[in-house]
N, C-alpha and C. Protein backbone atom coordinates (compact mmCIF):
# COMPACT_ATOMS: atom_id res chain seq x y z
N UNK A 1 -60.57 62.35 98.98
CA UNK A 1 -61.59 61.56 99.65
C UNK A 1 -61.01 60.96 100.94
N UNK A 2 -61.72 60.94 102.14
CA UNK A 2 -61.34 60.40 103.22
C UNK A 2 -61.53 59.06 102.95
N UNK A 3 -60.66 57.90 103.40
CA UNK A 3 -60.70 57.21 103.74
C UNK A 3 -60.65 56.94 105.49
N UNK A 4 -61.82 55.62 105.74
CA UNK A 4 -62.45 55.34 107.03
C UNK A 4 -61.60 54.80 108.08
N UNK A 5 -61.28 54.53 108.87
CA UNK A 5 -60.66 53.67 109.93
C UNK A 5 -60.87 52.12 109.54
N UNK A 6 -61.76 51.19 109.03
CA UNK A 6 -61.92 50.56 108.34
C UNK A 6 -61.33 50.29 107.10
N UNK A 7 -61.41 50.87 106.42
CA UNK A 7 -60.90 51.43 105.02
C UNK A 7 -59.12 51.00 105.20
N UNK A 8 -58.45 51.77 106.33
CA UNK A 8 -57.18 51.96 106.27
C UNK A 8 -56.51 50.30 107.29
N UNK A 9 -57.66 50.42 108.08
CA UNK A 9 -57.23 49.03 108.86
C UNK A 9 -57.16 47.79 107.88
N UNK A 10 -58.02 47.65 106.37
CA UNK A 10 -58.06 46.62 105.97
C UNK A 10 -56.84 46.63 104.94
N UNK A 11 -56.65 47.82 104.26
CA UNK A 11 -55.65 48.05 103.25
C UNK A 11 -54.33 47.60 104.47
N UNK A 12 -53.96 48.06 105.40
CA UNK A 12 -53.05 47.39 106.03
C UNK A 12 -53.00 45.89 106.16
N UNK A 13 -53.53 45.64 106.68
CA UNK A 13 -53.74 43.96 107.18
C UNK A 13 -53.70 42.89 105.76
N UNK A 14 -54.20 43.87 104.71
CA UNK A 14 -54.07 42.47 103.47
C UNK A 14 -52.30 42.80 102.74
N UNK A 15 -51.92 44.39 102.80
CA UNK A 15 -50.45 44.26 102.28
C UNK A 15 -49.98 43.67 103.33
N UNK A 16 -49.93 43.14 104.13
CA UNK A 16 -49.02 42.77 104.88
C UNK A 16 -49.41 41.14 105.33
N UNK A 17 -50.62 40.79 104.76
CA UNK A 17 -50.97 39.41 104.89
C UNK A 17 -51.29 38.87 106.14
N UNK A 18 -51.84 39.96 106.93
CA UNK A 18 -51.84 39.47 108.16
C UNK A 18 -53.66 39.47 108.25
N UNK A 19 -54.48 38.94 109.50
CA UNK A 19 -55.66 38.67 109.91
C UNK A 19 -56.01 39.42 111.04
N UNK A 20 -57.69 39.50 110.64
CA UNK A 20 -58.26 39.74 112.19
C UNK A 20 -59.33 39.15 112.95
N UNK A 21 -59.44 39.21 114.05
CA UNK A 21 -60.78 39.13 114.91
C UNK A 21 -61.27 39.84 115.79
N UNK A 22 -62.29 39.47 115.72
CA UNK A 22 -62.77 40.73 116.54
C UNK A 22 -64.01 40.07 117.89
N UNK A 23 -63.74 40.28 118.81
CA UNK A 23 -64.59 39.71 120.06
C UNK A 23 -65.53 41.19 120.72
N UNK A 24 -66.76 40.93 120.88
CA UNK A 24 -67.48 41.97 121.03
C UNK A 24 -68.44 41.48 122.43
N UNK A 25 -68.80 42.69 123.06
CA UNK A 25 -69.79 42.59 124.23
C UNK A 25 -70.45 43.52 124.03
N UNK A 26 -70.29 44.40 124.55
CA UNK A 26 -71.31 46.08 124.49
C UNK A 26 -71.57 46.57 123.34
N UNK A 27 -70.84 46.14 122.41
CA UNK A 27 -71.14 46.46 120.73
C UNK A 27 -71.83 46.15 119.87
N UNK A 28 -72.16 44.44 120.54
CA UNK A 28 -72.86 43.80 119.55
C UNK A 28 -73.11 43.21 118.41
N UNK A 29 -71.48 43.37 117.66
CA UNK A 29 -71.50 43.35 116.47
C UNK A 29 -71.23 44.40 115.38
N UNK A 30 -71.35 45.83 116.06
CA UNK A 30 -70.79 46.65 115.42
C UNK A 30 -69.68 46.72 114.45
N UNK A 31 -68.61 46.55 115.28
CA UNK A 31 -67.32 46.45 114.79
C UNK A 31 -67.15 45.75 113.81
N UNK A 32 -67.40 44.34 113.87
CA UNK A 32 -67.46 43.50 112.85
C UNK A 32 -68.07 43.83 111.44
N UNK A 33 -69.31 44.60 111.88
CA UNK A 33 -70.33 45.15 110.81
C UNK A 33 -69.01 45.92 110.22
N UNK A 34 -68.55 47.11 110.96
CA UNK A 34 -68.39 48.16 110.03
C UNK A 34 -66.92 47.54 109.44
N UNK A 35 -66.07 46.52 109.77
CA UNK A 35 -64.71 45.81 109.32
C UNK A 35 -65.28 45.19 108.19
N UNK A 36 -66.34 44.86 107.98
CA UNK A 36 -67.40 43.79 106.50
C UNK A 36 -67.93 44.78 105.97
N UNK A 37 -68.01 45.96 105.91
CA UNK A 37 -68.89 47.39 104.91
C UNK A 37 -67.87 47.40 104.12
N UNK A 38 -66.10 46.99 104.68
CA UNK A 38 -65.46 47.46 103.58
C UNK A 38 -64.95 45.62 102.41
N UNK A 39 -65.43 46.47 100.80
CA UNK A 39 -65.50 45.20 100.37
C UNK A 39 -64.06 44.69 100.07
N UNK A 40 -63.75 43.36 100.37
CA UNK A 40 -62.17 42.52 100.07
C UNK A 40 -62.42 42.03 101.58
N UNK A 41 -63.10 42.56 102.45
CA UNK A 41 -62.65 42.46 103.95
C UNK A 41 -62.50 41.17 104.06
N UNK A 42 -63.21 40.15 103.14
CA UNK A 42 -63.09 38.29 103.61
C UNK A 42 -61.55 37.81 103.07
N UNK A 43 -60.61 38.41 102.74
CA UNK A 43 -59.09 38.66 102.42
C UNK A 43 -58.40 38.80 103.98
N UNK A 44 -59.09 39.45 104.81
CA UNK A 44 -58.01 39.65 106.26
C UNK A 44 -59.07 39.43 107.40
N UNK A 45 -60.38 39.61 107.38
CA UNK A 45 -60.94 38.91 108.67
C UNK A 45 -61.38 37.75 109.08
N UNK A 46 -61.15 37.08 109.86
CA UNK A 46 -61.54 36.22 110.37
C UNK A 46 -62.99 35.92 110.26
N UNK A 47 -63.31 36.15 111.51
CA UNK A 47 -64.54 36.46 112.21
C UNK A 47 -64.80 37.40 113.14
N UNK A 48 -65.90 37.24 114.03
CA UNK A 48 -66.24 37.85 114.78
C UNK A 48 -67.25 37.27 116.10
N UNK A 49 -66.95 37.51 117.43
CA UNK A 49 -67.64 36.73 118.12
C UNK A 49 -68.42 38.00 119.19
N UNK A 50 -69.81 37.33 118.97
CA UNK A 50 -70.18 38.53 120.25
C UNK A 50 -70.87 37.77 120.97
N UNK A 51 -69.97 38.03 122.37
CA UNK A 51 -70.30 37.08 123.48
C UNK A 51 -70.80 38.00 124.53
N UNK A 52 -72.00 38.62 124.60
CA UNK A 52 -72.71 39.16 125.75
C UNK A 52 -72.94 38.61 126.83
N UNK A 53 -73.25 37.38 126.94
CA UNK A 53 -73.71 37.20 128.70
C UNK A 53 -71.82 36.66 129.00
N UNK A 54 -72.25 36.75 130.08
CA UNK A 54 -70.32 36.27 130.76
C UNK A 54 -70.42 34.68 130.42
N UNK A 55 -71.33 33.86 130.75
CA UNK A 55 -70.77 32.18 129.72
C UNK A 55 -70.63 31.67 128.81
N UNK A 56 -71.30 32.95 127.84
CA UNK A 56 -70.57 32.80 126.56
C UNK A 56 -69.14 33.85 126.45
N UNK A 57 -68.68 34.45 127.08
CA UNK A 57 -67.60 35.15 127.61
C UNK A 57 -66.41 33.61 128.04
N UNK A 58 -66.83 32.92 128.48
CA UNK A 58 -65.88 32.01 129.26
C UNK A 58 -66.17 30.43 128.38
N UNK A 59 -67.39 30.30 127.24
CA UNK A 59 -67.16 29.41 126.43
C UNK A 59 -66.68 29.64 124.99
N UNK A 60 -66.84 31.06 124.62
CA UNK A 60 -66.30 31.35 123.22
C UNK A 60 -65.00 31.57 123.28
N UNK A 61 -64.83 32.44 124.07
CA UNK A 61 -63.14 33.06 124.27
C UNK A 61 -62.53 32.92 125.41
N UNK A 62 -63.02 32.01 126.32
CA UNK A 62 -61.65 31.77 127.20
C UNK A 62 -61.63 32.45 128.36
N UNK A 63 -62.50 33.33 128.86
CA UNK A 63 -62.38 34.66 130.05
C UNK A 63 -62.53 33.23 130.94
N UNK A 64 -61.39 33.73 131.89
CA UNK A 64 -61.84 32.73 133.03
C UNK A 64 -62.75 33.20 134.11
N UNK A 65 -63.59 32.68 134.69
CA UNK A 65 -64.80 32.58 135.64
C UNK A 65 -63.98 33.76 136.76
N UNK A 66 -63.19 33.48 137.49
CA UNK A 66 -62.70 33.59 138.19
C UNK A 66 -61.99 35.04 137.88
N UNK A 67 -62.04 35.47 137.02
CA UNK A 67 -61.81 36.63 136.49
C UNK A 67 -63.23 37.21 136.57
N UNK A 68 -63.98 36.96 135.51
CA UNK A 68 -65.36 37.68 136.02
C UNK A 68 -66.09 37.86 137.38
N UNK A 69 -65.48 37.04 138.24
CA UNK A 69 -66.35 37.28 139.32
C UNK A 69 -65.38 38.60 140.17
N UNK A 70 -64.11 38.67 140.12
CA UNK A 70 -63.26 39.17 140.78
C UNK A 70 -63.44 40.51 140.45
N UNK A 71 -63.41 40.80 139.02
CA UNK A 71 -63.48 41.69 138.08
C UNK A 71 -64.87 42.51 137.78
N UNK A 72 -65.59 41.75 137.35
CA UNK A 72 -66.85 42.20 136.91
C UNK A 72 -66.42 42.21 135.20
N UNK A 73 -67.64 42.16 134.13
CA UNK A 73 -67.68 41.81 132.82
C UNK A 73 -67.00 42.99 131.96
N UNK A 74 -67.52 44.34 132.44
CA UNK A 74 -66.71 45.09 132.64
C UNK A 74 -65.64 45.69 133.42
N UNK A 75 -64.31 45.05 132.60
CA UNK A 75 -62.79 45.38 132.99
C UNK A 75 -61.96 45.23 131.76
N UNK A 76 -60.88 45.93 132.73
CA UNK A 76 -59.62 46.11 131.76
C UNK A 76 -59.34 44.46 131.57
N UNK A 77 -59.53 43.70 132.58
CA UNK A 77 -59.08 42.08 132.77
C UNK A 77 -59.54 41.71 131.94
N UNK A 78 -61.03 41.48 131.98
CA UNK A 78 -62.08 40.60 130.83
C UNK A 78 -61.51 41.32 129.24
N UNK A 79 -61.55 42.63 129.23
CA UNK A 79 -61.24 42.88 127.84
C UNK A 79 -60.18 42.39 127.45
N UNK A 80 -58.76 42.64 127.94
CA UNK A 80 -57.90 41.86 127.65
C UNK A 80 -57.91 40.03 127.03
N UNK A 81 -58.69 39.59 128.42
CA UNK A 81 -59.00 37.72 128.30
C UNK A 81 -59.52 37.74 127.04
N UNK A 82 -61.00 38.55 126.47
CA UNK A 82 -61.38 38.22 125.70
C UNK A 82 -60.62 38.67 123.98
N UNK A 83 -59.88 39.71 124.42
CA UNK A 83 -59.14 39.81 122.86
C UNK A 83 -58.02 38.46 122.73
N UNK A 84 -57.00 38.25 124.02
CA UNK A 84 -56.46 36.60 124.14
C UNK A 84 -57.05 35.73 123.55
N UNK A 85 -57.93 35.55 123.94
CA UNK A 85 -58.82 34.71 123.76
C UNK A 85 -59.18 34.02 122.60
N UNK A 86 -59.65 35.42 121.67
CA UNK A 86 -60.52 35.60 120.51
C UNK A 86 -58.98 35.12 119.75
N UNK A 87 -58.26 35.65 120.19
CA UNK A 87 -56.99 35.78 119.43
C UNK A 87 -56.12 33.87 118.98
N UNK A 88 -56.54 33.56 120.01
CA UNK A 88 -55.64 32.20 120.68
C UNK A 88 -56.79 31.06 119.64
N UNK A 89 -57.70 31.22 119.82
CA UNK A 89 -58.85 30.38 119.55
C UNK A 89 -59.04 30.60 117.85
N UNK A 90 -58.47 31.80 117.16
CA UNK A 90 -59.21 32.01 115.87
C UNK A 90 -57.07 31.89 115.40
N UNK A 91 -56.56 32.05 115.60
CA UNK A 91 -55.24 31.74 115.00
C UNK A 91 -54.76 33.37 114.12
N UNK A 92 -55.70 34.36 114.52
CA UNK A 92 -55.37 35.75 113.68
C UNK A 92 -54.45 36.31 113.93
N UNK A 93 -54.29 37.16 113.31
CA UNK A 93 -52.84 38.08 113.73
C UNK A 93 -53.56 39.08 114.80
N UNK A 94 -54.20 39.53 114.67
CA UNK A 94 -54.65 40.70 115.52
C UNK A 94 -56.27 40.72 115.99
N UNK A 95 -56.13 40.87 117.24
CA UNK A 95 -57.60 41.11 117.61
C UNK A 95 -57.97 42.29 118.62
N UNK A 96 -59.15 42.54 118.68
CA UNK A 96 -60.14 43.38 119.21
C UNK A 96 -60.79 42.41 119.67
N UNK A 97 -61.24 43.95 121.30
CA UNK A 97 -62.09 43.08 121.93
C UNK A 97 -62.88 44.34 122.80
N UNK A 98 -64.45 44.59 123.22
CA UNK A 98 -65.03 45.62 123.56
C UNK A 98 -65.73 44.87 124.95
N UNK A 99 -66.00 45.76 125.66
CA UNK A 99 -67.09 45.20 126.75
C UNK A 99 -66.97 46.85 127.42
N UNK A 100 -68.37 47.16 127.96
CA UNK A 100 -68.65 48.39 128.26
C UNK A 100 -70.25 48.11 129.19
N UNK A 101 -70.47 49.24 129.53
CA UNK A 101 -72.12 49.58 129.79
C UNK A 101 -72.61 50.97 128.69
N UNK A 102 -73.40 50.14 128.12
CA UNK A 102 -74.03 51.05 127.43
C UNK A 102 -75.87 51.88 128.22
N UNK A 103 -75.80 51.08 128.99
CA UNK A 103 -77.21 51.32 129.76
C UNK A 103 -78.46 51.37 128.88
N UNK A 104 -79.63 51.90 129.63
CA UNK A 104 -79.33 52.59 130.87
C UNK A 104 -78.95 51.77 131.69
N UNK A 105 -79.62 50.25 131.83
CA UNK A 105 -79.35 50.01 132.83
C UNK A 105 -78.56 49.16 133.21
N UNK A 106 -77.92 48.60 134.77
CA UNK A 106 -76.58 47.79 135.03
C UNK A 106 -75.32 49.32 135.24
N UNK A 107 -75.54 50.60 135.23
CA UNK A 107 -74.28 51.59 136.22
C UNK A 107 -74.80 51.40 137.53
N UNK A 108 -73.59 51.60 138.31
CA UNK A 108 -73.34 51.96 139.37
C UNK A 108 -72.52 53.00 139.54
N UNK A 109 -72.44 53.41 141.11
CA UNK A 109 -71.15 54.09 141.27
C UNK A 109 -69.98 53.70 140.39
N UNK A 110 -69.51 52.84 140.85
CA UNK A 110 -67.92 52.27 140.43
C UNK A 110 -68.11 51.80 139.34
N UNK A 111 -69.31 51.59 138.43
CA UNK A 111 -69.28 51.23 136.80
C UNK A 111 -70.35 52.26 136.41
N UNK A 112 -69.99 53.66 135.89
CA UNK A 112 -70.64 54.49 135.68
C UNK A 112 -71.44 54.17 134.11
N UNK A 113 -72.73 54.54 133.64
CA UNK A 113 -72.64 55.01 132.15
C UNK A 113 -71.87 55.12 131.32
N UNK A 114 -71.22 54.49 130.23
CA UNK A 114 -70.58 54.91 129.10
C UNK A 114 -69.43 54.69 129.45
N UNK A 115 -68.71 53.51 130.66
CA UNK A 115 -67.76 52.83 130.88
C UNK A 115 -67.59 52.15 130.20
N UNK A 116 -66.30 52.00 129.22
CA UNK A 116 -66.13 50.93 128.15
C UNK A 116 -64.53 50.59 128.30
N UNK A 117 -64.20 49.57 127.88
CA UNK A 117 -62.75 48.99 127.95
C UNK A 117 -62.52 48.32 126.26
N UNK A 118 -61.72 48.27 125.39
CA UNK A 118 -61.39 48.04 124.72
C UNK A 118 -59.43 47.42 124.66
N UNK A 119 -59.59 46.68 123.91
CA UNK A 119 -58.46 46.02 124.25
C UNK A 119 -58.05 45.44 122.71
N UNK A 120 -56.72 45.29 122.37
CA UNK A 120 -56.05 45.11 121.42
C UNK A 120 -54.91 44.08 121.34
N UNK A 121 -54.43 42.92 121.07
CA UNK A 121 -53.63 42.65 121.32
C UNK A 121 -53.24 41.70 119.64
N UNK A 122 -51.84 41.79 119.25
CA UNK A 122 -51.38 41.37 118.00
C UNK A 122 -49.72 40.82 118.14
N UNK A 123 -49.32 40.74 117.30
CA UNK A 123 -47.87 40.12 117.10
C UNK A 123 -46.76 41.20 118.08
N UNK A 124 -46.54 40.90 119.50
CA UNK A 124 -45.66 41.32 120.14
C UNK A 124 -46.76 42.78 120.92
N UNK A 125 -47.35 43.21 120.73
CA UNK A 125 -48.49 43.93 121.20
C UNK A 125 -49.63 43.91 121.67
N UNK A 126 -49.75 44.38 122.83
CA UNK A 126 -51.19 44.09 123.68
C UNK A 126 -50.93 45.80 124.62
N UNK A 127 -52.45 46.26 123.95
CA UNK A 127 -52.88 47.72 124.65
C UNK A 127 -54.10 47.51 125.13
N UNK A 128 -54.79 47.78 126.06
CA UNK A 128 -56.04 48.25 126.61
C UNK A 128 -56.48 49.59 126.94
N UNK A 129 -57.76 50.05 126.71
CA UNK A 129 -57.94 51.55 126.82
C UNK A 129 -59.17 51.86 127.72
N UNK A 130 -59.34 52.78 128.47
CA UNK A 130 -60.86 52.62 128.88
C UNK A 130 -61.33 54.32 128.78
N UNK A 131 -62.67 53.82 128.73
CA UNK A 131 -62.91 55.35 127.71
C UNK A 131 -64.27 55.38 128.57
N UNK A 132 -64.56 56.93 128.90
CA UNK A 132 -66.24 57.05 129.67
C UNK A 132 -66.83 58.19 128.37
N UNK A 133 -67.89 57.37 128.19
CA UNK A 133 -68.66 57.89 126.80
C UNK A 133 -69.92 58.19 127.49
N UNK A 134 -70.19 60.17 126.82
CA UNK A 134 -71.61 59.81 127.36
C UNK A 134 -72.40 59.95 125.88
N UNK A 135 -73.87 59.77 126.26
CA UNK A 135 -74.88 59.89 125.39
C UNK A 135 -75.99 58.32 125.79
N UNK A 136 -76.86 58.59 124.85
CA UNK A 136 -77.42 57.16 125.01
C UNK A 136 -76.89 56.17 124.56
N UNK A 137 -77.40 54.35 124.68
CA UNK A 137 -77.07 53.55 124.31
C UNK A 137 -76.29 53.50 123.02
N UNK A 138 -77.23 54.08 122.13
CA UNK A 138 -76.78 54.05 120.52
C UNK A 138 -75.66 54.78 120.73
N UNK A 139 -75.64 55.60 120.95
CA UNK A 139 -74.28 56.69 121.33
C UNK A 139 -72.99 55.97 121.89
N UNK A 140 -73.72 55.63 122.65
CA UNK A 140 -72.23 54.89 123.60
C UNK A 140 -71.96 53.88 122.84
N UNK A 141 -72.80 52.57 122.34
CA UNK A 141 -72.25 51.93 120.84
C UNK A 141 -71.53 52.32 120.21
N UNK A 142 -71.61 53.24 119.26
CA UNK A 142 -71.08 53.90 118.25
C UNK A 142 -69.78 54.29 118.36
N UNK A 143 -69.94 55.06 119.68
CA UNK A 143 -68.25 55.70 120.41
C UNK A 143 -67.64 54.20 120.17
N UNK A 144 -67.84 53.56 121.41
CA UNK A 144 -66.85 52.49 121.35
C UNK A 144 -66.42 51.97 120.24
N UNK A 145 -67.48 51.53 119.35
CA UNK A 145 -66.71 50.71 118.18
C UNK A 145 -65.66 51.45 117.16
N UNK A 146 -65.93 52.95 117.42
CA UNK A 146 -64.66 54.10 116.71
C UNK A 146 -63.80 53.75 117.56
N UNK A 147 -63.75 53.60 119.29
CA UNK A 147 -62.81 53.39 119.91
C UNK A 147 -61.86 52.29 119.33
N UNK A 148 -63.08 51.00 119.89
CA UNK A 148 -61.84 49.87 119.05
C UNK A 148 -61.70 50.26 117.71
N UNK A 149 -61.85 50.79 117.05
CA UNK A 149 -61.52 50.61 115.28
C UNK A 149 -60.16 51.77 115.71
N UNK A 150 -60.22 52.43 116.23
CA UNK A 150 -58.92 53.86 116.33
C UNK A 150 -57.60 52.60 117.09
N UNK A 151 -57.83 52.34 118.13
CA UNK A 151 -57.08 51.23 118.96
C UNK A 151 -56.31 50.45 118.11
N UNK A 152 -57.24 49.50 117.30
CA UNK A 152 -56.71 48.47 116.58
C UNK A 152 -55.93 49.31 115.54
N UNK A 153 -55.94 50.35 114.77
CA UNK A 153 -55.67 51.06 114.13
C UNK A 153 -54.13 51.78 114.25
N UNK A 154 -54.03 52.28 115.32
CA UNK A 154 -52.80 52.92 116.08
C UNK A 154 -51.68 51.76 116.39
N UNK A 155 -51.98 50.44 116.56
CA UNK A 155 -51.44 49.31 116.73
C UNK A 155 -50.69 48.82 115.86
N UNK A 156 -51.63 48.52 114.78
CA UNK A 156 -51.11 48.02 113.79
C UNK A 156 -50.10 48.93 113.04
N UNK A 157 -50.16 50.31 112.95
CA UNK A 157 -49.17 51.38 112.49
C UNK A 157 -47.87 51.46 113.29
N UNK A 158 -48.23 51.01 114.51
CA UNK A 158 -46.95 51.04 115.59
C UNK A 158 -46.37 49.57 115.56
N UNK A 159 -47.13 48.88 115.08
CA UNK A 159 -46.12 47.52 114.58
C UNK A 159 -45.56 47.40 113.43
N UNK A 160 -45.83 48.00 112.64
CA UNK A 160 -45.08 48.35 111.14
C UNK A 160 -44.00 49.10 111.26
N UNK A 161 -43.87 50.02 112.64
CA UNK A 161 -42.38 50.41 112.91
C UNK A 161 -42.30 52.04 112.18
């Protein structure tokens, strides 16, 4: 039987006694959802924060203003701030953090469709990834939150050494 990305992220995180969080934008909640499908999950997660507009971006988790404006909501910057963030504020061992365009609408040139940034950061580790997903909204959802769940995933295996 396969076991899920979920599945393997949580069996890690409770032998080893460690926590998570998870900070969400373009996802919505996904992530969180599918980290709570697996049951024990209230053993290693935290919470979960989904901060869609940018001031709840800069009152939940910390993104500074001045970053979003420089940056835009989608970036490698903001994703980063907001896994910090999520991270600094909830006391976990490890967090996730998503922000993307799922559209349609809000692309441009320079922020195409299915632009997503995901970001990871844990005990001595911090990765960011950016990934162009196509399909529709639901689609581009879906991708990403496999994204962060693979991310956070690869992390935590590479901190176990």
């Amino acid at each position: 039987m396969r076991v899920s990305l979920e599945e393997d992220i949580g069996r890690l995180l409770a032998a080893r006694g460690e926590t998570l969080v998870v900070a969400e934008s373009l996802t919505g909640g996904l992530v969180g959802s599918r980290i709570t499908d697996v049951s024990g999950s209230s053993r290693y997660f935290l919470e979960s924060i989904v901060a869609y507009a940018d001031a709840s971006k800069v009152k939940y988790l910390g993104v500074r203003k001045e970053t979003l404006a420089a940056k835009g909501a989608v970036s490698e910057e903001v994703a980063l701030e907001m896994a910090e963030g999520a991270r600094a504020r909830s006391g976990a061992t490890w967090a996730v953090a998503t922000t993307g365009i799922a559209g349609p609408l809000g692309a441009t040139a320079a922020k195409p469709l299915g632009l997503v940034y995901v970001a990871v950061t844990g005990p001595g580790r911090t990765r960011v990834a950016r990934h162009q997903f196509k399909g529709d909204r639901l689609a581009v959802k879906a991708a990403s939150a496999e994204a962060a769940l693979g991310l956070l995933h690869e992390e935590i295996l590479a901190a176990a050494g």
